[in-house]
N, C-alpha and C. Protein backbone atom coordinates (compact mmCIF):
# COMPACT_ATOMS: atom_id res chain seq x y z
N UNK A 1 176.01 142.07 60.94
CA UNK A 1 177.17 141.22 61.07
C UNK A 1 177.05 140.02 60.12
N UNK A 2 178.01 139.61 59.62
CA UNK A 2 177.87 138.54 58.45
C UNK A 2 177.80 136.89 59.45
N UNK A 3 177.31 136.46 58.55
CA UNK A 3 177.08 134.95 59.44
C UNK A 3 178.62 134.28 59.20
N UNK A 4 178.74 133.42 60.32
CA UNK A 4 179.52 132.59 60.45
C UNK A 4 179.48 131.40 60.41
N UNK A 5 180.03 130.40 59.49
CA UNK A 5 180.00 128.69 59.32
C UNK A 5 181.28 128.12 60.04
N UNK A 6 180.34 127.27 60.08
CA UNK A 6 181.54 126.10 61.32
C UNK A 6 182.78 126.22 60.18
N UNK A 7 183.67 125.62 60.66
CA UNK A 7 185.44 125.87 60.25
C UNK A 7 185.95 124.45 59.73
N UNK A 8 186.93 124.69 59.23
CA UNK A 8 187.12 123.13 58.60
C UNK A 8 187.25 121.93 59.38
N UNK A 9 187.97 122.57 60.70
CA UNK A 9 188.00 121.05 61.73
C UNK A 9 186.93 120.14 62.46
N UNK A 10 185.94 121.28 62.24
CA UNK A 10 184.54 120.98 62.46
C UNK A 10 183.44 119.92 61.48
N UNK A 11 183.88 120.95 60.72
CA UNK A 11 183.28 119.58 58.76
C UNK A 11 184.19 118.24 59.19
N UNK A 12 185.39 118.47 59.31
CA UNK A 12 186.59 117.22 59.39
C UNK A 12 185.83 116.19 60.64
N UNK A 13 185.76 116.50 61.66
CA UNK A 13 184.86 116.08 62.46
C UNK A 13 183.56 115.15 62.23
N UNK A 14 182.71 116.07 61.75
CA UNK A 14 181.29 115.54 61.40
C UNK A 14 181.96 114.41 60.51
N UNK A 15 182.28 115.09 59.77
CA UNK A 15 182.39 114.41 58.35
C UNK A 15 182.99 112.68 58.16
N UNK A 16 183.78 112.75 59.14
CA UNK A 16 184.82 111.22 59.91
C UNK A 16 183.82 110.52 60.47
N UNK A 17 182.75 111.10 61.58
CA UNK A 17 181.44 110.48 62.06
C UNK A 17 180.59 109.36 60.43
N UNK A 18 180.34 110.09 59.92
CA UNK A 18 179.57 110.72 59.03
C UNK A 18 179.99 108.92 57.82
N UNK A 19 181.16 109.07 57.89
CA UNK A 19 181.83 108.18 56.70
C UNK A 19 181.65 106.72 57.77
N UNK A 20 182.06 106.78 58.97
CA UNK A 20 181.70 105.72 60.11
C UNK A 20 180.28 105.21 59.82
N UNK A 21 179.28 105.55 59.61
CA UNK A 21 177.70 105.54 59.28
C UNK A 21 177.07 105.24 57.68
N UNK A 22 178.29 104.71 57.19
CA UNK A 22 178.08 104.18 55.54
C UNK A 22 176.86 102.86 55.83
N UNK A 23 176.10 103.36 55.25
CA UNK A 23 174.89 102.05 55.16
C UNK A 23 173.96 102.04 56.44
N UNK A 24 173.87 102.87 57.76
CA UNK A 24 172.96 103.23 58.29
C UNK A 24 171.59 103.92 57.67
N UNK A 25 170.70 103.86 58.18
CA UNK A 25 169.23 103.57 57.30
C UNK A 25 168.95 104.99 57.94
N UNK A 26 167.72 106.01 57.45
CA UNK A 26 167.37 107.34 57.46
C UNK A 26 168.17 108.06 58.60
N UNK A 27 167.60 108.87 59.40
CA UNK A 27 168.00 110.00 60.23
C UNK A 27 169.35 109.52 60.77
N UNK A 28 170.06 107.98 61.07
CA UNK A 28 170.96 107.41 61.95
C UNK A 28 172.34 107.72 60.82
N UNK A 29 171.89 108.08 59.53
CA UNK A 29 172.72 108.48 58.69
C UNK A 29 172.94 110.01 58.56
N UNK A 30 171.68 111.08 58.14
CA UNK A 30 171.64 111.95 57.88
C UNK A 30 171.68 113.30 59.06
N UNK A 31 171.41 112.74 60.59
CA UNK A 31 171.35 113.53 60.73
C UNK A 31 172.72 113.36 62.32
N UNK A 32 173.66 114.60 62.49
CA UNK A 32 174.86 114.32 63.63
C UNK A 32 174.80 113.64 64.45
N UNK A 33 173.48 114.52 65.69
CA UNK A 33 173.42 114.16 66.74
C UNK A 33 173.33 112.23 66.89
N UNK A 34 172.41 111.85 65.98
CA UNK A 34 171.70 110.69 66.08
C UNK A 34 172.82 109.76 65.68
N UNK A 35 173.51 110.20 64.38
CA UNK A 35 174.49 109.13 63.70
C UNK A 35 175.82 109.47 65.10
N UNK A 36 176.06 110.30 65.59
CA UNK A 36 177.14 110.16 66.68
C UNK A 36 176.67 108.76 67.47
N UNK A 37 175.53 109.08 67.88
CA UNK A 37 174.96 107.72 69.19
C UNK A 37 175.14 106.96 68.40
N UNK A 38 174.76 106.47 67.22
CA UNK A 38 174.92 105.60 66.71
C UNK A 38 176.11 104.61 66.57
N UNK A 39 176.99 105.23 66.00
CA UNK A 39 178.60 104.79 65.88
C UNK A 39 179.01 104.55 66.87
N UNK A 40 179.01 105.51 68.15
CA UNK A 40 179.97 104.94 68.93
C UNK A 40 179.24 104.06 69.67
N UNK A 41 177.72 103.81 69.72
CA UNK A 41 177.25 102.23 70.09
C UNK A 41 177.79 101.20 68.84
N UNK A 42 177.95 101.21 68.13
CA UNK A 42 178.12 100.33 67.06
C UNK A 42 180.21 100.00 67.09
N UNK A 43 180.90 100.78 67.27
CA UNK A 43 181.98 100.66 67.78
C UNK A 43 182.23 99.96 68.64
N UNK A 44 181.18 100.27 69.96
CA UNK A 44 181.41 99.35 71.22
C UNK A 44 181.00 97.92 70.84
N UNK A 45 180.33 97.89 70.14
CA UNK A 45 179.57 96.55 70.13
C UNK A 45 180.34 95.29 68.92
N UNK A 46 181.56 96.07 68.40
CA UNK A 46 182.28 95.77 67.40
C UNK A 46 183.41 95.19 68.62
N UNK A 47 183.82 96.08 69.21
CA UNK A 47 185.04 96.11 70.19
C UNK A 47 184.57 94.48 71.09
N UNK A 48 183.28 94.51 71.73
CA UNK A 48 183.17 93.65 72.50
C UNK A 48 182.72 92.40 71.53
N UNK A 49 182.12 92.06 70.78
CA UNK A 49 182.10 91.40 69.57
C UNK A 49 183.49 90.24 69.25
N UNK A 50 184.16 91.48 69.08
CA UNK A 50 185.78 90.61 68.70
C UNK A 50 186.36 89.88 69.88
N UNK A 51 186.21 89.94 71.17
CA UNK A 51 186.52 89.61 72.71
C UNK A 51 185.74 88.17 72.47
N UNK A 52 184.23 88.56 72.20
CA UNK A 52 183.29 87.44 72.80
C UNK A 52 183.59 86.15 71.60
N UNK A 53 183.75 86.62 70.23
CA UNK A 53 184.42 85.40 69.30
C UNK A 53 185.63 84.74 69.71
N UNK A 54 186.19 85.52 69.97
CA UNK A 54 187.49 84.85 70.68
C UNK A 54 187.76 83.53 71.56
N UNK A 55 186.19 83.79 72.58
CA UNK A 55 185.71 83.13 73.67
C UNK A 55 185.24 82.42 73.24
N UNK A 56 184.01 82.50 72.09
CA UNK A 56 183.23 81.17 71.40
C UNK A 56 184.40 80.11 70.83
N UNK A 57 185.19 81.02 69.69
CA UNK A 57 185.72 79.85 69.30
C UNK A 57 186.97 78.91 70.07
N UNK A 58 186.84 79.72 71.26
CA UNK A 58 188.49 78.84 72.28
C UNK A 58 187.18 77.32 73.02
N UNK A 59 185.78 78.11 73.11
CA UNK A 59 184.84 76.88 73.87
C UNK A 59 184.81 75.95 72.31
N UNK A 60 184.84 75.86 71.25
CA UNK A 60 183.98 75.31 70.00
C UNK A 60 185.75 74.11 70.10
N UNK A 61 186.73 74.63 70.22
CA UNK A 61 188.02 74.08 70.19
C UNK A 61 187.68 72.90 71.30
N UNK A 62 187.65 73.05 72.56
CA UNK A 62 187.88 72.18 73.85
C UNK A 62 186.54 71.58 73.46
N UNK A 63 185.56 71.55 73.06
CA UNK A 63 184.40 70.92 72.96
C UNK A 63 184.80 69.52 71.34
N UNK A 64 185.45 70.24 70.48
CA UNK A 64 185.55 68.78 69.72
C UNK A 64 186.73 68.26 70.06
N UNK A 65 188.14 68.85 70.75
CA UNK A 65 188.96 67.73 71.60
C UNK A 65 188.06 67.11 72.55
N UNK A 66 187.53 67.69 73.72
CA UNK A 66 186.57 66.50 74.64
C UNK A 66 186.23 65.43 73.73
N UNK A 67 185.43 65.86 72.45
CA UNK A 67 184.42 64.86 72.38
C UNK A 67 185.23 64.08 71.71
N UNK A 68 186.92 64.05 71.03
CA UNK A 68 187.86 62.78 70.43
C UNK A 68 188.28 62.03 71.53
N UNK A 69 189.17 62.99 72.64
CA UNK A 69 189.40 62.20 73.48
C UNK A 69 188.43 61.15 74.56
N UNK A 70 187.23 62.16 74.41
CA UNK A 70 186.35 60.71 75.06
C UNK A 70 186.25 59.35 74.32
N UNK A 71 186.05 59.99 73.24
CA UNK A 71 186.30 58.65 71.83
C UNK A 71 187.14 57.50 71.96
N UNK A 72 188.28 58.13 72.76
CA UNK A 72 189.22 57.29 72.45
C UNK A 72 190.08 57.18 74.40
N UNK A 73 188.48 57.55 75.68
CA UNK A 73 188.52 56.88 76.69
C UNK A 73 189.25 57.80 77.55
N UNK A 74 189.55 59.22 77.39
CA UNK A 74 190.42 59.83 78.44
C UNK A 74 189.77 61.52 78.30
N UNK A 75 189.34 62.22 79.41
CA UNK A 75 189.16 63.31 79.32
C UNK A 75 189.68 64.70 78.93
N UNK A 76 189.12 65.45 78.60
CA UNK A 76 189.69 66.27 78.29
C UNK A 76 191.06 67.11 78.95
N UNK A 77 190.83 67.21 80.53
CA UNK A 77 191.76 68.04 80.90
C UNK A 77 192.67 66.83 81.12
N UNK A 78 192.38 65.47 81.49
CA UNK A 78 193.43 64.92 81.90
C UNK A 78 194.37 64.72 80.26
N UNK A 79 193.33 64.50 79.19
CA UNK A 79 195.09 64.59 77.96
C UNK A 79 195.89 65.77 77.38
N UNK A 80 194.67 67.47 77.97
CA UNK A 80 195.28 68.54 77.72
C UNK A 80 196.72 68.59 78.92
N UNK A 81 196.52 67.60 80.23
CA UNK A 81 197.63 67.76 81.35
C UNK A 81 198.60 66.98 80.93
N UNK A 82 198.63 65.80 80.11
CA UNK A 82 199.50 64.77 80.15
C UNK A 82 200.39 65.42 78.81
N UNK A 83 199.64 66.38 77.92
CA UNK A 83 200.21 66.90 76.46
C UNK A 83 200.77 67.75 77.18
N UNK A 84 200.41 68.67 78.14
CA UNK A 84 201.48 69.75 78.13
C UNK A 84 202.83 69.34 79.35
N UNK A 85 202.70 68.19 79.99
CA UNK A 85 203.85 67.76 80.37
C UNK A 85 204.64 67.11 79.66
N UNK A 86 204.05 66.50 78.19
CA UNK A 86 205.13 65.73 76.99
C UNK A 86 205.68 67.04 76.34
N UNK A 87 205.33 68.40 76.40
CA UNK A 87 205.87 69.51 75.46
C UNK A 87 204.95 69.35 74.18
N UNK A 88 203.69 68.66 74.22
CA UNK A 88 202.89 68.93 72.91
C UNK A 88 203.13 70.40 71.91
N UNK A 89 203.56 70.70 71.03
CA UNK A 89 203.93 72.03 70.24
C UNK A 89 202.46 72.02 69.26
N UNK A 90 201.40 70.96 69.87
CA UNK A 90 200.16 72.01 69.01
C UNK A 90 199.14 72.21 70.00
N UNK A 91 198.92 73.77 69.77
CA UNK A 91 197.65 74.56 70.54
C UNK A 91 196.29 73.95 70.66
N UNK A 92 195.48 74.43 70.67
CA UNK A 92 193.94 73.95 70.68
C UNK A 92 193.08 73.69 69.12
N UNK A 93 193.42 75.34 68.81
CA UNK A 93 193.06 75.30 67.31
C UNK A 93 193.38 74.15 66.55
N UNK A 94 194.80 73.75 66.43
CA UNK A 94 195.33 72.57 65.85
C UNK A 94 194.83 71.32 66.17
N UNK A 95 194.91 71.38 67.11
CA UNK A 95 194.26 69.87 67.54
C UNK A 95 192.60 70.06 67.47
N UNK A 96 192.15 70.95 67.42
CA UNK A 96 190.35 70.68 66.95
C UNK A 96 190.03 70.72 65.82
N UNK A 97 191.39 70.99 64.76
CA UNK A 97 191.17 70.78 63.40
C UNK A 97 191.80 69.32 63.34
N UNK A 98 192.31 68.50 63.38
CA UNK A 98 192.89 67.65 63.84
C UNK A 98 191.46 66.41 63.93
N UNK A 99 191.10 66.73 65.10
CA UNK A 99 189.82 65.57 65.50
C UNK A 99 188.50 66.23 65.42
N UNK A 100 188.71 67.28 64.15
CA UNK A 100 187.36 67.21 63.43
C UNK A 100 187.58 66.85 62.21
N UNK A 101 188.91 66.75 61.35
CA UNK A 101 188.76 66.82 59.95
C UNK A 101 189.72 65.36 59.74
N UNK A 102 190.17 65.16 60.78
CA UNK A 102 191.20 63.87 60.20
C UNK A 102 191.50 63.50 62.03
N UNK A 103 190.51 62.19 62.04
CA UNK A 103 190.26 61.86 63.42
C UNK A 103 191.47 60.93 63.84
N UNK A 104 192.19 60.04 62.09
CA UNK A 104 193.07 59.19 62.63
C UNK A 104 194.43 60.01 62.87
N UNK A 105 194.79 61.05 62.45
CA UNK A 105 195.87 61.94 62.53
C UNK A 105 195.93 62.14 64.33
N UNK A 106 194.55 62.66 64.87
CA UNK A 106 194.46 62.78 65.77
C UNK A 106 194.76 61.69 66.52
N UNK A 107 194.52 60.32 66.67
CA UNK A 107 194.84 59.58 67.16
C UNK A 107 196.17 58.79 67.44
N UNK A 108 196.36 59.15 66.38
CA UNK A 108 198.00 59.23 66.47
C UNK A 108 198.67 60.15 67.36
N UNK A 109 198.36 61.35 67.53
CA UNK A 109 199.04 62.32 68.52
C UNK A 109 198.63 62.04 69.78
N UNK A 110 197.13 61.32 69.97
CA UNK A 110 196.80 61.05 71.05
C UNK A 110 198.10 59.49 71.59
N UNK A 111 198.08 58.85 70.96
CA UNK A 111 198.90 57.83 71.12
C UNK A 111 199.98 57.90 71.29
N UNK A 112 201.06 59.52 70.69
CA UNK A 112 202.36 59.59 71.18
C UNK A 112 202.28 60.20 72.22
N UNK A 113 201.12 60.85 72.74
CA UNK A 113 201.29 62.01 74.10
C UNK A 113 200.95 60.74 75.23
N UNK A 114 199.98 59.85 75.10
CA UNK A 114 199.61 59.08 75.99
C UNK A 114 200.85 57.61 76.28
N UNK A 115 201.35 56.84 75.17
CA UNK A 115 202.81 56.41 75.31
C UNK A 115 203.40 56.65 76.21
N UNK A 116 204.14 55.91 77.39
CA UNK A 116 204.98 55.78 78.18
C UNK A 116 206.31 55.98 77.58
């Protein structure tokens, strides 16, 4: 009986693994079984990766507002409460670029949200 080779959807298969594993170091490249475990740990760890930055940089945000608004005598949640009852239209990001890169800009916004 003549031998039989795997079929094209099969190569298509490996082969998609295979391109996933660009720059993996000996056997985690060359050989299926191993480069499969590989990837799809390396996938997961990509997936949860992008979640946990997300998280760092929303803490790295509220950590240099705290540390302006203490600067300037009022806590954090109490001027994130008093901004979002004036309708403040800038997020976190904005305002931690704000009172890290241009502290008097910031103070100024602190001064129209805090204003009677």
């Amino acid at each position: 009986m003549s031998r039989v080779r795997k079929g094209f959807k099969a190569n298509r298969r490996r082969n998609k693994i295979f391109k996933l594993a660009k720059g993996f170091r000996a056997d985690r490249r060359h050989k299926f079984r191993v480069t499969a475990e590989t990837v799809k740990r390396a996938l997961h760890f990509a997936y949860k990766s992008r979640r946990i930055l997300k998280r760092d940089m929303r803490r790295l945000w509220i950590t240099r507002i705290n540390a302006a608004t203490s600067q300037l005598g009022m806590s954090y949640s109490r001027f994130m409460g008093v901004a979002n009852k004036k309708g403040l239209g800038l997020n976190r990001k904005m305002l931690s670029e704000l009172a890290a890169r241009d502290f008097n800009g910031f103070k100024v916004v602190y001064e129209s949200v805090t204003s009677k």
